[in-house]
N, C-alpha and C. Protein backbone atom coordinates (compact mmCIF):
# COMPACT_ATOMS: atom_id res chain seq x y z
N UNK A 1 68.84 12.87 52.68
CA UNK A 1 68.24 11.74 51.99
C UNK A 1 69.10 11.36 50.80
N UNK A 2 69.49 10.14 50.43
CA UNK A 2 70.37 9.82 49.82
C UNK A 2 69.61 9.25 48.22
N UNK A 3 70.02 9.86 47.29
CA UNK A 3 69.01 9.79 45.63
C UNK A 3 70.12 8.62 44.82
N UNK A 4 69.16 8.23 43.94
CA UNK A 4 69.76 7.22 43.00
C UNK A 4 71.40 8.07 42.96
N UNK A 5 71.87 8.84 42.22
CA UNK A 5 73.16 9.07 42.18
C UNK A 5 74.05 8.95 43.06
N UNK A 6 73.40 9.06 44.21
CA UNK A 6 74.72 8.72 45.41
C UNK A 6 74.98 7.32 45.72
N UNK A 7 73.88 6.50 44.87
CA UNK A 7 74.03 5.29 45.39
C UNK A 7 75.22 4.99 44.05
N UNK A 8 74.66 5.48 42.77
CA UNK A 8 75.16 5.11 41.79
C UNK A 8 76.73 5.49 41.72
N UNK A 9 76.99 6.92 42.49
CA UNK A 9 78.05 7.21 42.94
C UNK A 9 79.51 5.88 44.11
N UNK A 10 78.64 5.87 44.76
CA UNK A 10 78.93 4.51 45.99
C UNK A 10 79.19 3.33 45.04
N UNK A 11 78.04 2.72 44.19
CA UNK A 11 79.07 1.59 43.26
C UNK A 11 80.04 1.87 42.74
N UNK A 12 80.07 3.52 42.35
CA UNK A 12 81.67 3.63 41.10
C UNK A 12 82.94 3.33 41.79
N UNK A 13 82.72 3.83 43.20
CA UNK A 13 83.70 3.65 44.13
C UNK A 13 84.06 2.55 44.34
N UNK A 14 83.37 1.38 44.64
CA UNK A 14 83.39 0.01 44.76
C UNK A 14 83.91 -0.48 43.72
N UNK A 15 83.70 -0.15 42.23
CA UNK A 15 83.67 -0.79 41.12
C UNK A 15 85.12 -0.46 40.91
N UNK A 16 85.45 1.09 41.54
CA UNK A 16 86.68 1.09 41.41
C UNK A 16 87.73 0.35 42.13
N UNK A 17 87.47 0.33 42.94
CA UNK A 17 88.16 -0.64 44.10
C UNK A 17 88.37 -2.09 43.64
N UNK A 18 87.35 -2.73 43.21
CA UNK A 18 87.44 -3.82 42.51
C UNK A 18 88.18 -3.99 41.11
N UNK A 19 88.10 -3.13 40.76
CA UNK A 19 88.75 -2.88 39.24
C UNK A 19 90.40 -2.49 39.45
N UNK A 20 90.73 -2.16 40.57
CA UNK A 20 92.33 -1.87 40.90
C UNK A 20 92.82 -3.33 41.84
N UNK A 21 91.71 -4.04 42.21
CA UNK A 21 92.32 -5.32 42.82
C UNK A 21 92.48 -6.19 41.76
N UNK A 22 91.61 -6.05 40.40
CA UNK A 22 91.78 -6.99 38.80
C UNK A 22 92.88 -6.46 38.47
N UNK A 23 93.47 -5.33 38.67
CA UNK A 23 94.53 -4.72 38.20
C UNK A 23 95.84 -5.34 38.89
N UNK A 24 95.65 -5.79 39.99
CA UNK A 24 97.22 -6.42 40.95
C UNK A 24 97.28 -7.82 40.50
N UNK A 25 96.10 -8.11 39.91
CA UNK A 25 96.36 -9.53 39.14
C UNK A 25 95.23 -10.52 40.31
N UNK A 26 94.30 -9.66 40.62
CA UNK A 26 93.97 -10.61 41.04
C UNK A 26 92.26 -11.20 40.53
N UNK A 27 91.76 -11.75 39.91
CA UNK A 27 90.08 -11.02 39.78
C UNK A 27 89.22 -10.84 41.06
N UNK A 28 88.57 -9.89 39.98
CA UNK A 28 87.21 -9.09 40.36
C UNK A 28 86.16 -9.69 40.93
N UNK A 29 85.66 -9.49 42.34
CA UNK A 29 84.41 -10.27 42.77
C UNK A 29 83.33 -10.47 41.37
N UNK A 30 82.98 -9.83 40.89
CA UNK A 30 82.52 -10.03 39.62
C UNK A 30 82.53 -10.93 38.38
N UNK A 31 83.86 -10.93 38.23
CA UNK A 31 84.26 -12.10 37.00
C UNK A 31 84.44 -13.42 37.80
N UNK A 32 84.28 -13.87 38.93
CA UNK A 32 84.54 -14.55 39.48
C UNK A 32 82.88 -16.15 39.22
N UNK A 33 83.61 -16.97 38.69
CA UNK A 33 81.78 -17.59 38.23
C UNK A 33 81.89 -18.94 39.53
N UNK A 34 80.89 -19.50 39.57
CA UNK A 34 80.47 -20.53 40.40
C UNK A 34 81.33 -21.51 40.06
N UNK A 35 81.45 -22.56 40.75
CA UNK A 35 82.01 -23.85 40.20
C UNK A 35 80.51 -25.00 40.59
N UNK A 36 80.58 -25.58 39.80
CA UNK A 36 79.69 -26.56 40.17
C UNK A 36 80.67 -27.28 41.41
N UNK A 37 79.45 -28.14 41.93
CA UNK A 37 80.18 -29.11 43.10
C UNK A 37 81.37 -30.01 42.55
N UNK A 38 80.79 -30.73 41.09
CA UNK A 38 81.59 -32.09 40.75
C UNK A 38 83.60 -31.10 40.20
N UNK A 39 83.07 -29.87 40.21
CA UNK A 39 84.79 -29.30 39.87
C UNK A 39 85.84 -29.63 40.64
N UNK A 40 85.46 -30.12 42.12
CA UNK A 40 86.54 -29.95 43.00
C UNK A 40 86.33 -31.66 43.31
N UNK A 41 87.61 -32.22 43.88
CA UNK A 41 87.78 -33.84 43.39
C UNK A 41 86.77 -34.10 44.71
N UNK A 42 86.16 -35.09 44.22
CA UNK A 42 85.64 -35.61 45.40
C UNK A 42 84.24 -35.57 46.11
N UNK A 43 83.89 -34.21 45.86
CA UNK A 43 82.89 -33.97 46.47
C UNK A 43 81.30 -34.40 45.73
N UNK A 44 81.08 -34.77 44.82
CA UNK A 44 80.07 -35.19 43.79
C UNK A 44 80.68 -36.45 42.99
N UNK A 45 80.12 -37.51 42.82
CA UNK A 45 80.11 -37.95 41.55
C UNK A 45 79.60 -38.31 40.29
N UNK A 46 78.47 -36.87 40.53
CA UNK A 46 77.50 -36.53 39.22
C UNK A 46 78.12 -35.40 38.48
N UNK A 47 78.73 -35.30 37.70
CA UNK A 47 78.92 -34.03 36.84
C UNK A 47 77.91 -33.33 36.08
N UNK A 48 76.73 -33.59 36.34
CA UNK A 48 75.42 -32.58 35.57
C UNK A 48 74.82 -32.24 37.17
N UNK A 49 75.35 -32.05 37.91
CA UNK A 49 74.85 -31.26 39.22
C UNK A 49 74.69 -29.76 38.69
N UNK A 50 72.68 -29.29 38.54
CA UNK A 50 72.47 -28.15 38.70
C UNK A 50 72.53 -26.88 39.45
N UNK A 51 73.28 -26.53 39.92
CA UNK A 51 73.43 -25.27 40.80
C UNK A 51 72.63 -24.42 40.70
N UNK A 52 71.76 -24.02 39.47
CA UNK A 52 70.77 -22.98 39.62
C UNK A 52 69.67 -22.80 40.03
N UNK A 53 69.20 -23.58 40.39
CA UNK A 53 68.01 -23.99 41.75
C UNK A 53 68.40 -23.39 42.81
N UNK A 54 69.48 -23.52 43.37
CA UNK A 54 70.35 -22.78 44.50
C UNK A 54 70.51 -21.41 44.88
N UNK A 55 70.58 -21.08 43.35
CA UNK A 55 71.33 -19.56 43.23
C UNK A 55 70.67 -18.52 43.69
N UNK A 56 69.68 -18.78 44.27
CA UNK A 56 68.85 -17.14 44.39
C UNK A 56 68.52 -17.76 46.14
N UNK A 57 69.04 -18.43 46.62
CA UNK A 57 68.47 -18.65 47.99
C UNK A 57 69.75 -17.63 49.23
N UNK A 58 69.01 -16.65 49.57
CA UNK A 58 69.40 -15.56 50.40
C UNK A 58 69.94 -16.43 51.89
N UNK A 59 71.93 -16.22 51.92
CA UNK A 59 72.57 -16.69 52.96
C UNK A 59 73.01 -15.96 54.26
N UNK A 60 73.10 -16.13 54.75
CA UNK A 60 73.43 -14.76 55.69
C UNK A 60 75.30 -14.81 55.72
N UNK A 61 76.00 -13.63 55.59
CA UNK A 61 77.41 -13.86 55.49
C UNK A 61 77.89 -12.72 56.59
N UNK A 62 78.72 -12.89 57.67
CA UNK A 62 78.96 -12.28 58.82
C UNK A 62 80.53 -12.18 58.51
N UNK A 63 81.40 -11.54 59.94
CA UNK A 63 82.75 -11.02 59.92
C UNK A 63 82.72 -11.49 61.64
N UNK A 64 83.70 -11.77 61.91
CA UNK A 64 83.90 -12.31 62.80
C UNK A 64 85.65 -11.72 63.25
N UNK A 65 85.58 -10.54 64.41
CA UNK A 65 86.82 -10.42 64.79
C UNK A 65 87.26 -10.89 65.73
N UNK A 66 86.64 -11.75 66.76
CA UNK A 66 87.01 -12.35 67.93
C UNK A 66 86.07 -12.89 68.45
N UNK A 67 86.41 -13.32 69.69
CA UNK A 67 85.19 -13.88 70.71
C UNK A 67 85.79 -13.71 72.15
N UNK A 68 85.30 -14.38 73.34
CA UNK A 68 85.81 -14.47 74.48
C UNK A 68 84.59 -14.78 75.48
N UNK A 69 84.57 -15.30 76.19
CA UNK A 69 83.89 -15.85 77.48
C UNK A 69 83.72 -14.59 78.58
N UNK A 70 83.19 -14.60 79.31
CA UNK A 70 83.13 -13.97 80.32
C UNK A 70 81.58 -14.27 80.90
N UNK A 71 82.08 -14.13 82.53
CA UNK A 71 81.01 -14.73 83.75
C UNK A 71 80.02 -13.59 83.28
N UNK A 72 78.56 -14.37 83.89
CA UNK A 72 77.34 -13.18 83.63
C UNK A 72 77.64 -12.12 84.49
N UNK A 73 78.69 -11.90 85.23
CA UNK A 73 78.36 -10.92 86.64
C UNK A 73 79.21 -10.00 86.02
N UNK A 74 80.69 -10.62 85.22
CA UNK A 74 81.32 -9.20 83.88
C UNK A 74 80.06 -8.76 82.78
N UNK A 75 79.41 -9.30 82.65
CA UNK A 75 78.37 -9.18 81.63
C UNK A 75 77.81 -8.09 81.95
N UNK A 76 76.97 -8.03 82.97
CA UNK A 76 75.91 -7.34 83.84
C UNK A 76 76.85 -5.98 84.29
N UNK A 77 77.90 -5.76 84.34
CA UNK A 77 78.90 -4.74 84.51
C UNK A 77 79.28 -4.17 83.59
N UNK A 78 79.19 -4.17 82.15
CA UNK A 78 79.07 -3.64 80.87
C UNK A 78 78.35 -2.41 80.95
N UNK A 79 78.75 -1.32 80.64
CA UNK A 79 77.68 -0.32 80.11
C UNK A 79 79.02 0.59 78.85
N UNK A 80 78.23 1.78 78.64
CA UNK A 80 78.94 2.61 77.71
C UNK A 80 80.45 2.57 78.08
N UNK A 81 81.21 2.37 76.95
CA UNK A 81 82.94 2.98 77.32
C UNK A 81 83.38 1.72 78.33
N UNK A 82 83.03 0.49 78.05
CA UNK A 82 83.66 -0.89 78.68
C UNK A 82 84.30 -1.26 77.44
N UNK A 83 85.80 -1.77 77.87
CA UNK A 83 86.13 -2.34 76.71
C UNK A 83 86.35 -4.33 76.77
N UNK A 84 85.78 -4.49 76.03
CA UNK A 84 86.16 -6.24 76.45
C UNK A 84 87.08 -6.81 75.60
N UNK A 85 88.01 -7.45 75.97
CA UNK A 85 89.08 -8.47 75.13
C UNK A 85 88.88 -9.21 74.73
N UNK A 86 89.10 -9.62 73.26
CA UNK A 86 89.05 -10.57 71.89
C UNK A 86 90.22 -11.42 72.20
N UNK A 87 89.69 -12.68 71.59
CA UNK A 87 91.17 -13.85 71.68
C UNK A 87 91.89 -13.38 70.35
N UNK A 88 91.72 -12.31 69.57
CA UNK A 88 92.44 -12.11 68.69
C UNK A 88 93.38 -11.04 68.88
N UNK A 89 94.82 -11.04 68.06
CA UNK A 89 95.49 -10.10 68.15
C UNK A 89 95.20 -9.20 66.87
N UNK A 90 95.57 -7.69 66.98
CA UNK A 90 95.10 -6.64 66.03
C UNK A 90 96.23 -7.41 64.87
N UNK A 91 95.24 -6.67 63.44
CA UNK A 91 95.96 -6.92 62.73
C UNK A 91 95.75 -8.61 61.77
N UNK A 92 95.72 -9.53 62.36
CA UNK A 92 94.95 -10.70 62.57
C UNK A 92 94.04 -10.84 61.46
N UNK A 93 93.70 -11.71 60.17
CA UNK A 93 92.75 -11.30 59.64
C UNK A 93 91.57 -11.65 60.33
N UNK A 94 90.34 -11.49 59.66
CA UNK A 94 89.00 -11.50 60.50
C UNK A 94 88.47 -13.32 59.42
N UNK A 95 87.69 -13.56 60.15
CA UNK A 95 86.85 -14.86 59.75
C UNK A 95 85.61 -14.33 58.69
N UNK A 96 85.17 -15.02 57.41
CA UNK A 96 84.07 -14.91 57.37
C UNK A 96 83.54 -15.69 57.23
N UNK A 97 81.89 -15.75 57.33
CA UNK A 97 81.19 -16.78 57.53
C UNK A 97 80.02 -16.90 57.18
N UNK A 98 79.20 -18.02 56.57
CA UNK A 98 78.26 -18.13 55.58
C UNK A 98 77.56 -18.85 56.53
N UNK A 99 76.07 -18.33 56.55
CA UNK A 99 75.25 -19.25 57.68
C UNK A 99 76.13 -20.22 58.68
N UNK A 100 77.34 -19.39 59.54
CA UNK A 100 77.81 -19.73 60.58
C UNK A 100 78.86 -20.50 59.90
N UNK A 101 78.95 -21.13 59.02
CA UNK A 101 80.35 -21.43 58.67
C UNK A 101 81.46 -20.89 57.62
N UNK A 102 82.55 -21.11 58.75
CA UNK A 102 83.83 -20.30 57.80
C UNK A 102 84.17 -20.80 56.39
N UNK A 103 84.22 -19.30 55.53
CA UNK A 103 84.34 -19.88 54.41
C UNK A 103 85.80 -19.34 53.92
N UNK A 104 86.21 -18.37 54.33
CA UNK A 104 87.46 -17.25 54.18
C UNK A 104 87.70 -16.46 55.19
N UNK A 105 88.85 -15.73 54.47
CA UNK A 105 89.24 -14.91 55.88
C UNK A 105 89.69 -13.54 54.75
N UNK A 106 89.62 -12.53 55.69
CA UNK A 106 89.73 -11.28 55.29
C UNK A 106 90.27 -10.31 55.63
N UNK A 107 90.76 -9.06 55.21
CA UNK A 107 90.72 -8.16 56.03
C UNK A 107 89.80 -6.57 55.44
N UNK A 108 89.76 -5.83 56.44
CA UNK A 108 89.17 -4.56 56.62
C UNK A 108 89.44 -3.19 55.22
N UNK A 109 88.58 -3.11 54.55
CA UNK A 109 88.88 -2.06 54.00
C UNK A 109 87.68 -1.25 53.57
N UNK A 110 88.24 0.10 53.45
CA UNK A 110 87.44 1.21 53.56
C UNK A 110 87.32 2.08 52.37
N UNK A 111 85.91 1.98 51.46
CA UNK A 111 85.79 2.45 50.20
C UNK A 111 84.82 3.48 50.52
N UNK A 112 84.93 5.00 50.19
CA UNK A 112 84.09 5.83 50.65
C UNK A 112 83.19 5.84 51.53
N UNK A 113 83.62 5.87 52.87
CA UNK A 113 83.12 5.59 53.91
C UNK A 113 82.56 4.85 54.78
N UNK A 114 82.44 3.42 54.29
CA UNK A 114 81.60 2.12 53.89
C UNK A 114 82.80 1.31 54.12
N UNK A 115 82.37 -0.23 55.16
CA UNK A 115 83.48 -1.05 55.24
C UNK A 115 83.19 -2.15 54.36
N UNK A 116 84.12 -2.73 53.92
CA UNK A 116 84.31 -3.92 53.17
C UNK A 116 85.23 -5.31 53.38
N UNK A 117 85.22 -5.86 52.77
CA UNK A 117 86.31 -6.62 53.20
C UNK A 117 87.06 -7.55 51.83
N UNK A 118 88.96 -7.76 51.92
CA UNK A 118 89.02 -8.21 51.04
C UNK A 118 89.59 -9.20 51.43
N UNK A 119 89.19 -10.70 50.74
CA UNK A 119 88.79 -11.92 50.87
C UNK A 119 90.49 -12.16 50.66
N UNK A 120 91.84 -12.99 51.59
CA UNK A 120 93.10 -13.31 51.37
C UNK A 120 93.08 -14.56 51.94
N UNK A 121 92.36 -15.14 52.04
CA UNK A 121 91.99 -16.97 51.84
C UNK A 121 91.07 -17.37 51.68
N UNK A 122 90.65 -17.91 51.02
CA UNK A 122 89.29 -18.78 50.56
C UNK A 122 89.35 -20.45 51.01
N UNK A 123 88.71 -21.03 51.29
CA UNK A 123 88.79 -22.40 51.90
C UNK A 123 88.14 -23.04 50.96
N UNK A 124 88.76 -23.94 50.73
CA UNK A 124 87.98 -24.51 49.19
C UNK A 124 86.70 -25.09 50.03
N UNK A 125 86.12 -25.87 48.98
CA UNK A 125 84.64 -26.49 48.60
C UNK A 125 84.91 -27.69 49.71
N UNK A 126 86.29 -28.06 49.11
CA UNK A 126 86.53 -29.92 49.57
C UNK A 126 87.16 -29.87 51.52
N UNK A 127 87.50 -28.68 51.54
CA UNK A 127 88.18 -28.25 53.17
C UNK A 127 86.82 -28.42 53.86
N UNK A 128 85.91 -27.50 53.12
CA UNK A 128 84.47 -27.06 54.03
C UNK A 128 83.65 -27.97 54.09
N UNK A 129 83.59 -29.35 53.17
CA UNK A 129 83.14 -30.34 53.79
C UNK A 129 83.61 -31.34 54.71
N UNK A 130 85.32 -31.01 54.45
CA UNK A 130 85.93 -32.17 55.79
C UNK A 130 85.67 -31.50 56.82
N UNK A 131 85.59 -30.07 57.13
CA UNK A 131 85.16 -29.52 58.66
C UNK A 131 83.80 -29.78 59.24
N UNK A 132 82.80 -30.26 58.04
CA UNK A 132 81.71 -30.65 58.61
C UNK A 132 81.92 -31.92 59.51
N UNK A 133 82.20 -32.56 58.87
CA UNK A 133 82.27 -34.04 59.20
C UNK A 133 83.16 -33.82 60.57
């Protein structure tokens, strides 16, 4: 059974991890603040757009290493120890994705036992609305 300290333990690790990626020059998921909408050209032309109405509404954010098709009759032939092929090659970063849309891309890393991921493109504000459209 796992007690407040191991959890508190598990952030130091993280915190450390994060605190050696502020260290390569890059910041810290942490220091990292919101931008309102009207920051990035284009996308607003109200500059008192409140964001904090927003802020507490729970998104779902996924990892995405591949995909691939296959007939229901490969499907139905699946059991333990099948391996199926990704349109991705290893290595490749992974997609992530905010209620189904891509927002960055990442790759895989491993902080006391626990996977994570560190964010090596971000798609701006103004990209993620031309992909809507």
């Amino acid at each position: 059974m796992a007690t407040d300290n191991d959890a508190a333990d598990g952030m130091d690790d993280w915190a450390a991890a994060m605190a050696e990626q502020a260290g390569a020059g890059k910041p810290a998921a942490s220091s990292v603040q919101p931008r309102a909408l009207g920051d990035d050209a284009g996308l607003t032309g109200n500059p008192d757009v409140n964001l904090e109405v927003i802020l507490d509404i729970p998104v779902s954010l996924s990892l995405e290493i591949g995909r691939t098709q296959i007939p229901i009759r490969n499907l139905l032939h699946l059991n333990q120890g099948s391996i199926v092929e990704l349109d991705r090659l290893a290595g490749e970063p992974l997609d992530v994705l905010v209620n189904g849309t891509l927002i960055a891309h990442g790759e895989v890393v491993v902080v006391n036992e626990k996977f994570g991921i560190r964010l090596t493109d971000v798609i701006s504000p103004s990209e993620r609305v031309r992909r809507l459209k």
